[in-house]
N, C-alpha and C. Protein backbone atom coordinates (compact mmCIF):
# COMPACT_ATOMS: atom_id res chain seq x y z
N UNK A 1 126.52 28.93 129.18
CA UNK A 1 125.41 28.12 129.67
C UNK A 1 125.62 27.81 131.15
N UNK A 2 124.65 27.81 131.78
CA UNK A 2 124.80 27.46 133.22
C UNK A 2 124.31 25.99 133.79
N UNK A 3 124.52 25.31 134.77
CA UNK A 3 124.54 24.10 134.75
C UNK A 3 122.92 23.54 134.46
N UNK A 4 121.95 24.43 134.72
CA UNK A 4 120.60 23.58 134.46
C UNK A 4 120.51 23.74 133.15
N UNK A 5 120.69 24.87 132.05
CA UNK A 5 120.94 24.50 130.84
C UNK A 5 121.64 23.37 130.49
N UNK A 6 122.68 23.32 130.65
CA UNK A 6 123.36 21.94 130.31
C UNK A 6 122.64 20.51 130.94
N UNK A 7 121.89 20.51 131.92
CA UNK A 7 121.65 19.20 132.31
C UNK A 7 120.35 19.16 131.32
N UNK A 8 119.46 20.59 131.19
CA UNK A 8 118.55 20.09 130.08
C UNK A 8 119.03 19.53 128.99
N UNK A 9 120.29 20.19 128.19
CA UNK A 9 120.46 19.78 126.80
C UNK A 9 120.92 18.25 126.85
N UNK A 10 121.38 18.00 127.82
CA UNK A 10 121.81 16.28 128.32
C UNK A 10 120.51 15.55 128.38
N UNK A 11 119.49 15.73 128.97
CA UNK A 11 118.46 14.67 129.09
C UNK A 11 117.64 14.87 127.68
N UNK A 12 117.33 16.22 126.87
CA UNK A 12 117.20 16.29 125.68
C UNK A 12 117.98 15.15 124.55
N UNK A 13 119.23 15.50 124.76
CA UNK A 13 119.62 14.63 123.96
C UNK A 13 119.56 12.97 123.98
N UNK A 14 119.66 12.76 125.42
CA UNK A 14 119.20 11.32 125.58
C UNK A 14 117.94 10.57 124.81
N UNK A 15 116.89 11.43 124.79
CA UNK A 15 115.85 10.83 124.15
C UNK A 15 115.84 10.65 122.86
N UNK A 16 116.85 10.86 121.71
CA UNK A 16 117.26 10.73 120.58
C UNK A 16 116.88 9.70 119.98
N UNK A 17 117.28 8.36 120.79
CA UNK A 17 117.92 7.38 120.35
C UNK A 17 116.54 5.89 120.47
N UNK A 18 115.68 6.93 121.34
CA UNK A 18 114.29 6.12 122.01
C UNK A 18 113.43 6.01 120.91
N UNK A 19 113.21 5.05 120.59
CA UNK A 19 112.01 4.31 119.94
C UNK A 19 110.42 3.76 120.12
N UNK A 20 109.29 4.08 119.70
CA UNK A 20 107.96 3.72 119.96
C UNK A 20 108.18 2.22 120.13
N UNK A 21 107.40 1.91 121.46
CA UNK A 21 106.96 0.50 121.50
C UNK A 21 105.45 0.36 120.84
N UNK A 22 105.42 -1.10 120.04
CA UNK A 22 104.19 -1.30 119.40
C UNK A 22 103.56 -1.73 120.49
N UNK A 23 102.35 -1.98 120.46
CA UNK A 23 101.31 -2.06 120.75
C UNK A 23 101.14 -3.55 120.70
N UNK A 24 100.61 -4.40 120.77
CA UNK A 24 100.55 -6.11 120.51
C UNK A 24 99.06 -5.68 119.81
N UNK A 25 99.07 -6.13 118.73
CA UNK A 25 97.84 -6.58 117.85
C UNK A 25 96.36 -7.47 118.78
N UNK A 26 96.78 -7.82 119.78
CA UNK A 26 95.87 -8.36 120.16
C UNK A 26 94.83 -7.35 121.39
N UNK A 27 95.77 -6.34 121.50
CA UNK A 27 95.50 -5.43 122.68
C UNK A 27 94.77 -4.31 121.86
N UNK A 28 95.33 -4.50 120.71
CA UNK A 28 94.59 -2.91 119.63
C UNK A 28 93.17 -3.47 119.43
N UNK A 29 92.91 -4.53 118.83
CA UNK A 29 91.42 -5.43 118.75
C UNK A 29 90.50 -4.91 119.63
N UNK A 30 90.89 -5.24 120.60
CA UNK A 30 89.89 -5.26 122.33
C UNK A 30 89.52 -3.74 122.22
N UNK A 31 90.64 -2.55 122.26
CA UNK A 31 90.26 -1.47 122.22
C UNK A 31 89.54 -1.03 121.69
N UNK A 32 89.66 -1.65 120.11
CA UNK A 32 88.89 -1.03 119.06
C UNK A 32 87.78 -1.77 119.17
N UNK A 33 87.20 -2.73 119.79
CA UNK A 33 86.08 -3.28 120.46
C UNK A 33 85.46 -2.76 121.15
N UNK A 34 86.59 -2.40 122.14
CA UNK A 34 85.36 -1.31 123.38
C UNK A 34 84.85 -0.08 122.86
N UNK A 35 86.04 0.55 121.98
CA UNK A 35 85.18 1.60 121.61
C UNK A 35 84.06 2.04 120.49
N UNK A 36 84.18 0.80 120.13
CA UNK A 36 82.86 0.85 118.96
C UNK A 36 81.69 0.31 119.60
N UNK A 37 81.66 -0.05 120.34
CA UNK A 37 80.68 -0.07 121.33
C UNK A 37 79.95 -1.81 121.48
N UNK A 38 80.82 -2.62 120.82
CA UNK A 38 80.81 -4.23 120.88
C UNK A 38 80.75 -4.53 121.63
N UNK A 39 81.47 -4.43 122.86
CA UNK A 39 81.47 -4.84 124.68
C UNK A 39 79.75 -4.75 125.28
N UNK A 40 79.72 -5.43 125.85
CA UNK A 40 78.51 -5.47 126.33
C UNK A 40 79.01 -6.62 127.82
N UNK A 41 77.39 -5.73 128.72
CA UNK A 41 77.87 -6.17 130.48
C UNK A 41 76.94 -6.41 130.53
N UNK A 42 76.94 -7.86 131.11
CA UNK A 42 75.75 -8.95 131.54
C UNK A 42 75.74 -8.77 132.74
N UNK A 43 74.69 -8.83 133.08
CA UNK A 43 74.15 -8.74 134.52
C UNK A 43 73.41 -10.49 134.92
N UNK A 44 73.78 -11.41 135.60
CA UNK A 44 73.12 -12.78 135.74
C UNK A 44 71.84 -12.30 136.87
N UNK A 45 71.03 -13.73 137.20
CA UNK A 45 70.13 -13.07 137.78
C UNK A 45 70.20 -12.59 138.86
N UNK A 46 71.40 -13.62 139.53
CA UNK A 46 71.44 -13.38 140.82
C UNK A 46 72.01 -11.92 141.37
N UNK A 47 72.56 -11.45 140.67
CA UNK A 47 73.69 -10.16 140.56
C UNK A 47 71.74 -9.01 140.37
N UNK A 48 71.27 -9.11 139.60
CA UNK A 48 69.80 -8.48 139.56
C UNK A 48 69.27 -8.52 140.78
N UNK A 49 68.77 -9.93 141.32
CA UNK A 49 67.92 -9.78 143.13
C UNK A 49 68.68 -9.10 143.83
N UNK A 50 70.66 -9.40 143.94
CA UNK A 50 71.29 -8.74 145.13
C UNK A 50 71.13 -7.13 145.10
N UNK A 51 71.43 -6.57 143.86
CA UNK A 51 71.33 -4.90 143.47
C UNK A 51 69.42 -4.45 143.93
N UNK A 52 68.54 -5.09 143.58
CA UNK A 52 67.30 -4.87 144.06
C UNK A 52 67.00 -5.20 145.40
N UNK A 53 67.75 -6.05 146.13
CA UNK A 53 67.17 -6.01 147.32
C UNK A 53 67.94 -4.90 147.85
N UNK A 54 69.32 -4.80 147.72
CA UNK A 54 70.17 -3.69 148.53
C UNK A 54 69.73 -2.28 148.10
N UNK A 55 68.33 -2.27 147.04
CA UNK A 55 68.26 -0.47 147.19
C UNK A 55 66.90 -0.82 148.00
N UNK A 56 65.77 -2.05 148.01
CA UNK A 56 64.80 -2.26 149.08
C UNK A 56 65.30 -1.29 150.71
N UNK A 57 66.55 -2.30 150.99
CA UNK A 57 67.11 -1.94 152.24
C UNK A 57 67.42 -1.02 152.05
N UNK A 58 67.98 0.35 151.23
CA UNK A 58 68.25 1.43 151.17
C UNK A 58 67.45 2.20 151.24
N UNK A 59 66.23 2.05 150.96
CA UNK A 59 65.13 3.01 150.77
C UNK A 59 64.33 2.92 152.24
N UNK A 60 64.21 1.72 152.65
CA UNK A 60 63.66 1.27 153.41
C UNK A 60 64.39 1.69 154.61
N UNK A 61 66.17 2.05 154.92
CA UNK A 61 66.34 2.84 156.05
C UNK A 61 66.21 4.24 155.81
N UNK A 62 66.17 4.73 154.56
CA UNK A 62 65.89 6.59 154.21
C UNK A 62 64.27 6.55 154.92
N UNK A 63 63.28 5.77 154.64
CA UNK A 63 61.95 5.90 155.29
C UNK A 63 61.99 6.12 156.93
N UNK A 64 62.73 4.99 157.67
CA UNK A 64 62.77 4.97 158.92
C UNK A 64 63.44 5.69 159.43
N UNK A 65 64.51 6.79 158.81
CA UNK A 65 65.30 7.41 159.42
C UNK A 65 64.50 8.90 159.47
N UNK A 66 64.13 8.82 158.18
CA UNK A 66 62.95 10.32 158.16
C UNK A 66 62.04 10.40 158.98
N UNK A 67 61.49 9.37 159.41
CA UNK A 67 60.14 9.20 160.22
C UNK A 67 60.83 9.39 161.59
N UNK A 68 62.13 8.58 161.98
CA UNK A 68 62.33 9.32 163.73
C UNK A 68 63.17 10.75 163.67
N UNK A 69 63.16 10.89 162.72
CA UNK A 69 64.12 12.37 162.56
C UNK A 69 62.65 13.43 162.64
N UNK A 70 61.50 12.93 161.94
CA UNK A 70 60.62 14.07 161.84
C UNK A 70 59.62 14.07 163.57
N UNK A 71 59.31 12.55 163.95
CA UNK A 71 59.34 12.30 165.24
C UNK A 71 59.81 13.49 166.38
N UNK A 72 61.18 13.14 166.49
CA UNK A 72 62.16 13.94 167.33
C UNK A 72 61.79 15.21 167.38
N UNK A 73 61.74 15.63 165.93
CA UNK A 73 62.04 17.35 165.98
C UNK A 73 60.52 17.60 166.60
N UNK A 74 59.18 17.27 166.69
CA UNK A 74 58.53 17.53 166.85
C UNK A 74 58.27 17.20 168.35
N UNK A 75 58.79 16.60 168.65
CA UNK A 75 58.80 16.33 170.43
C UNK A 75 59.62 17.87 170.84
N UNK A 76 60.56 17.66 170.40
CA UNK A 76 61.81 18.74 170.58
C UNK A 76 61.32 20.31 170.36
N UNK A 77 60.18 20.24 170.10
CA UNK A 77 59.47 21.27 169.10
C UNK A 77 58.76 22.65 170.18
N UNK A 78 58.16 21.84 171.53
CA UNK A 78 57.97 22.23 172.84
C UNK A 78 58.96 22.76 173.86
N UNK A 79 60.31 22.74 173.66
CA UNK A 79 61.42 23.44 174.23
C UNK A 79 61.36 24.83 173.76
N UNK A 80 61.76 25.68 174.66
CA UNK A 80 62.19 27.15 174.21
C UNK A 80 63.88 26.80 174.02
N UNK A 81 64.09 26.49 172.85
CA UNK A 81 66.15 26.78 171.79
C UNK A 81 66.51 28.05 173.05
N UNK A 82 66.02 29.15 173.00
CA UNK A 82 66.67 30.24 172.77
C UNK A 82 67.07 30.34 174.91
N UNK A 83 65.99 29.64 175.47
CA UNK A 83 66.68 29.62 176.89
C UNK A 83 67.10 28.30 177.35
N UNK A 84 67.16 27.40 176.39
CA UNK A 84 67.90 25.89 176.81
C UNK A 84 69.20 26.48 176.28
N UNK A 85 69.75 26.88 175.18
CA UNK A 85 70.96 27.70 174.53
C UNK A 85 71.64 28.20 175.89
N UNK A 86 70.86 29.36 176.73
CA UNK A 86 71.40 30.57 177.67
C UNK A 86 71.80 29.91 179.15
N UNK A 87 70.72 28.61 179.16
CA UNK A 87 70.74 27.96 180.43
C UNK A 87 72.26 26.82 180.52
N UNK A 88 72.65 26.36 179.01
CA UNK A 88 74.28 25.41 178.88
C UNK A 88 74.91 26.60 178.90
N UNK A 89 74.84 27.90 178.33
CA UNK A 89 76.22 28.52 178.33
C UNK A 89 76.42 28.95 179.40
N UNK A 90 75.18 29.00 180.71
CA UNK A 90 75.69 29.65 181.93
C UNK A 90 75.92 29.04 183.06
N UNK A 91 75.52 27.59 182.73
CA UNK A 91 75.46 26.26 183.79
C UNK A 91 76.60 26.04 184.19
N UNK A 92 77.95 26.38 183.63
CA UNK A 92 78.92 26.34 184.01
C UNK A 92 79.93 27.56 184.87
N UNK A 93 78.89 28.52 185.00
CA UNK A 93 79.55 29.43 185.03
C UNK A 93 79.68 29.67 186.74
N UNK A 94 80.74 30.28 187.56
CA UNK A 94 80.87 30.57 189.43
C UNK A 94 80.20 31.30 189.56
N UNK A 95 79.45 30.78 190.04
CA UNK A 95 78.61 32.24 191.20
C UNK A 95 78.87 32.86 192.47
């Protein structure tokens, strides 16, 4: 046998002697609560207005952001891309 064989059969054998820890009876309950589907999540009211106003404001910056994004491109829309592109890559260049 060579030494990593032997250090396996050593930590193998160590676990021999190891025993299951129980569980506390009071912790198995809860589980078997949650998963039968007993648990239940209250929502109060106030926890309701804060989640409804914060998708208001969510929606409400997706609107304003679409509207200057569609804005822009359409200003932007009157440029020729293809010689504003030719005119930065050569603006730098020695003449």
């Amino acid at each position: 046998m060579n030494s990593h064989d032997t250090n396996l059969e050593i930590t193998l054998k160590s676990l021999d002697n190891l025993q299951r820890l129980e569980v506390p009876i009071n912790l198995k309950q809860a589980i078997k609560n949650n998963f039968n589907g007993n648990a239940t999540i209250k929502m109060s009211t106030s926890q309701k207005l804060m989640l409804a106003a914060s998708l208001i404001v969510l929606l409400g910056l997706n609107v304003v952001t679409m509207k200057y994004y569609f804005n822009s491109t359409n200003k932007n829309s009157n440029f020729n891309q293809d010689n504003l592109v030719y005119k930065e890559y050569f603006s730098n260049s020695i003449e």
